[in-house]
N, C-alpha and C. Protein backbone atom coordinates (compact mmCIF):
# COMPACT_ATOMS: atom_id res chain seq x y z
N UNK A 1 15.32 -4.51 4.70
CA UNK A 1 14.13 -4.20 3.91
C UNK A 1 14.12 -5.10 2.67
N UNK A 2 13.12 -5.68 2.68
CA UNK A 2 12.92 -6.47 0.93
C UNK A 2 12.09 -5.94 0.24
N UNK A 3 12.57 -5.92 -1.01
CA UNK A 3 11.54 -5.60 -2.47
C UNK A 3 10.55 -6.54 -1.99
N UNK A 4 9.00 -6.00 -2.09
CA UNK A 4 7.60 -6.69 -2.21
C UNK A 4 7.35 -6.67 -4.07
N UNK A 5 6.31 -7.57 -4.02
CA UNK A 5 5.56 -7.28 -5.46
C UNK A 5 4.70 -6.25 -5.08
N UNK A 6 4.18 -5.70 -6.52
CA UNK A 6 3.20 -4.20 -5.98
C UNK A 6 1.85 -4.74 -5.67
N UNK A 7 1.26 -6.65 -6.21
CA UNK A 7 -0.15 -6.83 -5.71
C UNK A 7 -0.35 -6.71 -4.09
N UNK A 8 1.01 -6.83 -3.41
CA UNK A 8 0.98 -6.61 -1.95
C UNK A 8 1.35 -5.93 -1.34
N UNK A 9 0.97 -4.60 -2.43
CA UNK A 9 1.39 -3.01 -1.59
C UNK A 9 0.15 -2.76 -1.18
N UNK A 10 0.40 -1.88 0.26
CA UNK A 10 -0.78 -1.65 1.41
C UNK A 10 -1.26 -0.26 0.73
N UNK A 11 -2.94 -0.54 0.51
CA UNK A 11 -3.85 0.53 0.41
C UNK A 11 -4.51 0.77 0.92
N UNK A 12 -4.10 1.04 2.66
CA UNK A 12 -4.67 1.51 3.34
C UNK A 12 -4.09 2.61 3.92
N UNK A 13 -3.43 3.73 3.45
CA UNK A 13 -2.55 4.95 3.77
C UNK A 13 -1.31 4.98 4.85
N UNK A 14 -0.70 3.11 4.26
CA UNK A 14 0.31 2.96 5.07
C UNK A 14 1.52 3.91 4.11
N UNK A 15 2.50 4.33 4.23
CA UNK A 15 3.64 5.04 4.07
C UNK A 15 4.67 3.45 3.45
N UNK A 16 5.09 3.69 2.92
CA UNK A 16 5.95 2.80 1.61
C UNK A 16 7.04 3.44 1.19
N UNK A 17 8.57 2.80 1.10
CA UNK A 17 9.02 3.04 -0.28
C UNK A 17 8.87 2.06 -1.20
N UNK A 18 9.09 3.03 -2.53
CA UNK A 18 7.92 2.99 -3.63
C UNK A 18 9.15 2.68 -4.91
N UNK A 19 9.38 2.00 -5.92
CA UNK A 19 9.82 2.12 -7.09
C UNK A 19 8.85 2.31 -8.28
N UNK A 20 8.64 3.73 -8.51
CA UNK A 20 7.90 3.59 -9.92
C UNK A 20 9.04 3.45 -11.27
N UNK A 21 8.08 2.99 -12.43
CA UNK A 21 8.82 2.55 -13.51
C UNK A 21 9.08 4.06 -14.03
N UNK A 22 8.39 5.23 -14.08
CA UNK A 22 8.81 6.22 -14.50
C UNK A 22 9.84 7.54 -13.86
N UNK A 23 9.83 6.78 -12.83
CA UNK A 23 10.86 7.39 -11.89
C UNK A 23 12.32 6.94 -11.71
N UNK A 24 13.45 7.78 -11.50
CA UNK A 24 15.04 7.32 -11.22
C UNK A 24 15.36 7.06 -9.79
N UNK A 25 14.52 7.30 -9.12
CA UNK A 25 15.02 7.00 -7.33
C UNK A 25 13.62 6.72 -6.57
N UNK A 26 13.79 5.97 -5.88
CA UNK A 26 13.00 5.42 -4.57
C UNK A 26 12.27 6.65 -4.57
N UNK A 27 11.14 6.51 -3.55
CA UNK A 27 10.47 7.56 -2.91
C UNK A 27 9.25 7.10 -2.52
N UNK A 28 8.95 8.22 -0.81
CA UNK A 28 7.86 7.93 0.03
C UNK A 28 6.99 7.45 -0.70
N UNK A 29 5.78 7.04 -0.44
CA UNK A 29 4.42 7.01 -0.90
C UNK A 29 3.66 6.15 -0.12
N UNK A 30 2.69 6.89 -0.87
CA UNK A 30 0.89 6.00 -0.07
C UNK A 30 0.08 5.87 -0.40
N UNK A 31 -0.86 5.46 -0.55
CA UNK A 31 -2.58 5.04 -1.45
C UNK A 31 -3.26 5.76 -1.43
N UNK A 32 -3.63 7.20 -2.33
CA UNK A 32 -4.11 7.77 -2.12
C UNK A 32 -5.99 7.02 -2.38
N UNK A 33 -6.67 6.67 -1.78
CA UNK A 33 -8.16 5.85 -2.19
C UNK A 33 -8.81 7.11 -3.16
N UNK A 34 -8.52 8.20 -2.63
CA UNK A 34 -9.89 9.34 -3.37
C UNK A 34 -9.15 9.34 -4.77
N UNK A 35 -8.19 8.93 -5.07
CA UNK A 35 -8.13 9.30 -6.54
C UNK A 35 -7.43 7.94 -6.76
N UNK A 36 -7.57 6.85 -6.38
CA UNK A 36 -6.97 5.63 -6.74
C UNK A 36 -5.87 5.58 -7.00
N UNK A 37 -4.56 6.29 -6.93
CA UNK A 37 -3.54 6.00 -7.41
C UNK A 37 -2.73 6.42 -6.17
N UNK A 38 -1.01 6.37 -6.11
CA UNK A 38 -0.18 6.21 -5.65
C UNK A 38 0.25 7.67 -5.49
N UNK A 39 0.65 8.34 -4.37
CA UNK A 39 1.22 9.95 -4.18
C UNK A 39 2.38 9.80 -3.49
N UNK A 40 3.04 10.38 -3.89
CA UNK A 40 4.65 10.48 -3.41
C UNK A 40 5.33 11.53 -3.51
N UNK A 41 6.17 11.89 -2.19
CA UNK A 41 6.72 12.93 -2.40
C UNK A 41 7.95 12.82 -2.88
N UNK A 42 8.79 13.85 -3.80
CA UNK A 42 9.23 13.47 -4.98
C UNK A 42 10.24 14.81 -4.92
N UNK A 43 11.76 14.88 -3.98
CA UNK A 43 12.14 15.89 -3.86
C UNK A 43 12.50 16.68 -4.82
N UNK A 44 12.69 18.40 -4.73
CA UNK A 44 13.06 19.45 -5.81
C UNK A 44 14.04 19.97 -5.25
N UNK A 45 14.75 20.83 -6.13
CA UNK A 45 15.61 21.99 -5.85
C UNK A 45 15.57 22.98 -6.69
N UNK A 46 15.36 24.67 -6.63
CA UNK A 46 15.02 25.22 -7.52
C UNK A 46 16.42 25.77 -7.37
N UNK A 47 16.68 26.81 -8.44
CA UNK A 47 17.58 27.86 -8.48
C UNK A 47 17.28 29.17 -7.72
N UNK A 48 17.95 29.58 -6.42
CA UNK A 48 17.37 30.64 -6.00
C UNK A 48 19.11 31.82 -5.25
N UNK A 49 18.80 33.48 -5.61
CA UNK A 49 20.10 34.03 -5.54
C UNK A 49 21.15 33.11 -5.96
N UNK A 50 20.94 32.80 -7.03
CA UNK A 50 22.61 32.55 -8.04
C UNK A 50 22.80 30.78 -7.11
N UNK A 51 22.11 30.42 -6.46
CA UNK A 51 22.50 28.81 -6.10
C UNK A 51 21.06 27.96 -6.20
N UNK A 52 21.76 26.90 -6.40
CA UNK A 52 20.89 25.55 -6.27
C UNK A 52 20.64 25.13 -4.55
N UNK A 53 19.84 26.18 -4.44
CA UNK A 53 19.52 26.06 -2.54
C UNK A 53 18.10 25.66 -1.92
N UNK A 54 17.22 26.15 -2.98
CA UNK A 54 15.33 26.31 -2.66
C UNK A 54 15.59 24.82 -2.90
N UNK A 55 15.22 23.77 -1.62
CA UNK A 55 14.57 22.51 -1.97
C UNK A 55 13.42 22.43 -1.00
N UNK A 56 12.90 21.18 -1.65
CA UNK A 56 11.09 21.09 -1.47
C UNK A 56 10.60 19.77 -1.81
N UNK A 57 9.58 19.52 -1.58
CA UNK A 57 8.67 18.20 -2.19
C UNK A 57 7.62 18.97 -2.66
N UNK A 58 7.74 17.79 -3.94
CA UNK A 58 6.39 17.84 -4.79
C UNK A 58 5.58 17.06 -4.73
N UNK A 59 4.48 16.54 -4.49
CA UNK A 59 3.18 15.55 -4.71
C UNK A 59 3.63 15.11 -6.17
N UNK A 60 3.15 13.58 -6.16
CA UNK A 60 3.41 13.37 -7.67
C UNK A 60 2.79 11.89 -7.45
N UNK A 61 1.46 12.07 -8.37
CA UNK A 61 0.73 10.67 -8.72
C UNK A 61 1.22 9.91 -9.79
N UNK A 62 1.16 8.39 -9.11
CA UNK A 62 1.38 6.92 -10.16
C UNK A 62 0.53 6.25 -10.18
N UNK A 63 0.45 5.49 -11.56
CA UNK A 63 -1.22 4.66 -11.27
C UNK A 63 -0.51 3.38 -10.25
N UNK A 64 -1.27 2.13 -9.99
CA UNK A 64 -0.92 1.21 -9.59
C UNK A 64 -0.32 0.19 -10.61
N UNK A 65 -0.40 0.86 -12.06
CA UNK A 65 0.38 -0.17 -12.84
C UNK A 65 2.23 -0.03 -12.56
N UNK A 66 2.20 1.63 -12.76
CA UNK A 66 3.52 1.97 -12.70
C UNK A 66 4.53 1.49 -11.59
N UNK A 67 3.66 1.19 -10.18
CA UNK A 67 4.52 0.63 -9.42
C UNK A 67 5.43 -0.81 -9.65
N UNK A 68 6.77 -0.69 -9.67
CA UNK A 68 7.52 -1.87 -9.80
C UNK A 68 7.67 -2.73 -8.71
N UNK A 69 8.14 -2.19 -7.56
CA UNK A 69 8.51 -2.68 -6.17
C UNK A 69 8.24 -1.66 -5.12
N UNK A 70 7.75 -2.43 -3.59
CA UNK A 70 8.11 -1.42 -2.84
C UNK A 70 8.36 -2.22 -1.46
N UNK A 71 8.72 -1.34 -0.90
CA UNK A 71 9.26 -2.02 0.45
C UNK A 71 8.85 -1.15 1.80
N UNK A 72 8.95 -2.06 2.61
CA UNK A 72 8.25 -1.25 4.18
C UNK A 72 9.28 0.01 4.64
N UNK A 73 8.98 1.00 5.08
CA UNK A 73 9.71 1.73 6.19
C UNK A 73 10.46 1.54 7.11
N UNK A 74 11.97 1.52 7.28
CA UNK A 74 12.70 1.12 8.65
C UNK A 74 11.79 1.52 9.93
N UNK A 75 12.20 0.62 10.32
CA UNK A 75 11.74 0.50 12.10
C UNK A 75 11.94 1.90 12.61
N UNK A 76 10.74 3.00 12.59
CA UNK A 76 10.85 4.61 13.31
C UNK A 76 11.76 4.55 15.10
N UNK A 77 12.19 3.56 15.37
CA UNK A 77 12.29 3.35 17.02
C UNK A 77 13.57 4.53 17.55
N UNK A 78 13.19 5.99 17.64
CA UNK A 78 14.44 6.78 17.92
C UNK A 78 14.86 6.51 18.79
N UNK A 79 14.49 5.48 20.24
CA UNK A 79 15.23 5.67 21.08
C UNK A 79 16.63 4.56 21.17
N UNK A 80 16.04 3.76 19.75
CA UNK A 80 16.97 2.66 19.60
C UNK A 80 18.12 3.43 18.51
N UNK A 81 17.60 4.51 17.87
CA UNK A 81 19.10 5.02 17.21
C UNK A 81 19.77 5.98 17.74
N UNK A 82 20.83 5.60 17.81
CA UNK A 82 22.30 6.66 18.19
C UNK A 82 23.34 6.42 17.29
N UNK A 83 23.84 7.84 17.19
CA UNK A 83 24.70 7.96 16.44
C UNK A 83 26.36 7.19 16.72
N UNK A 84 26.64 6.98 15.41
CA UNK A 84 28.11 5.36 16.53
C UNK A 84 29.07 6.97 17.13
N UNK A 85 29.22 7.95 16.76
CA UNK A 85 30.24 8.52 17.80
C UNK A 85 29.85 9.70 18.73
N UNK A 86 28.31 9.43 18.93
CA UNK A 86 27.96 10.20 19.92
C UNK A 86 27.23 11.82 19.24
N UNK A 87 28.02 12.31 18.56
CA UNK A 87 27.43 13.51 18.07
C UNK A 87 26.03 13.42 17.29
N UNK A 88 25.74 14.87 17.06
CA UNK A 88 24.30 15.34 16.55
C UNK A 88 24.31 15.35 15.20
N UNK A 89 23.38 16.35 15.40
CA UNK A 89 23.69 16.50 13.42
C UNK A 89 24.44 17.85 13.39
C-alpha cells in the first residue's frame, strides 16, 4: 500500500484508509458528497460491568483539508488468504 496525496483521494464512495491531521491512527473512510466531507469510522470502547469491553464505531466527519494521506484497501481476495498454520480464528 502507498501513501497517496489527498488531491487524489477518490470521491466517489470508494472506501480508503485515511490519515487525518486531527486524528492518532489510520482509519476507514469515504466521501461522503451530501455533506462534502470525509466519514470514518473511528473505533470506541466504553466502560461496561467494571471492564473496558463495550466496543463500537463512531461516524466521525473531516473536511478535505484535514486529510494528510490516504491509501487504497488491501486486495479483499478471501480465497487467496489462508492462514500460514492452517487454523481459524
Amino acid at each position: 500500500m502507498k501513501k497517496q496525496l489527498p488531491i487524489d483521494a477518490p470521491t466517489n464512495g470508494t472506501m480508503i484508509l485515511a490519515q487525518f491531521e486531527t486524528m492518532p491512527t489510520v482509519l476507514a473512510a469515504m466521501w461522503n458528497g451530501g455533506d462534502e466531507k470525509w466519514v470514518a469510522a473511528n473505533p470506541q470502547t466504553d466502560f461496561f460491568k467494571d471492564e473496558w469491553i463495550d466496543t463500537y464505531f463512531e461516524s466521525d466527519y473531516f473536511s478535505h483539508q484535514d486529510l494528510v494521506w490516504w491509501c487504497e484497501l488491501p486486495d479483499g481476495d478471501m480465497d487467496q488468504a489462508k492462514p500460514e498454520d492452517g487454523g481459524g480464528v
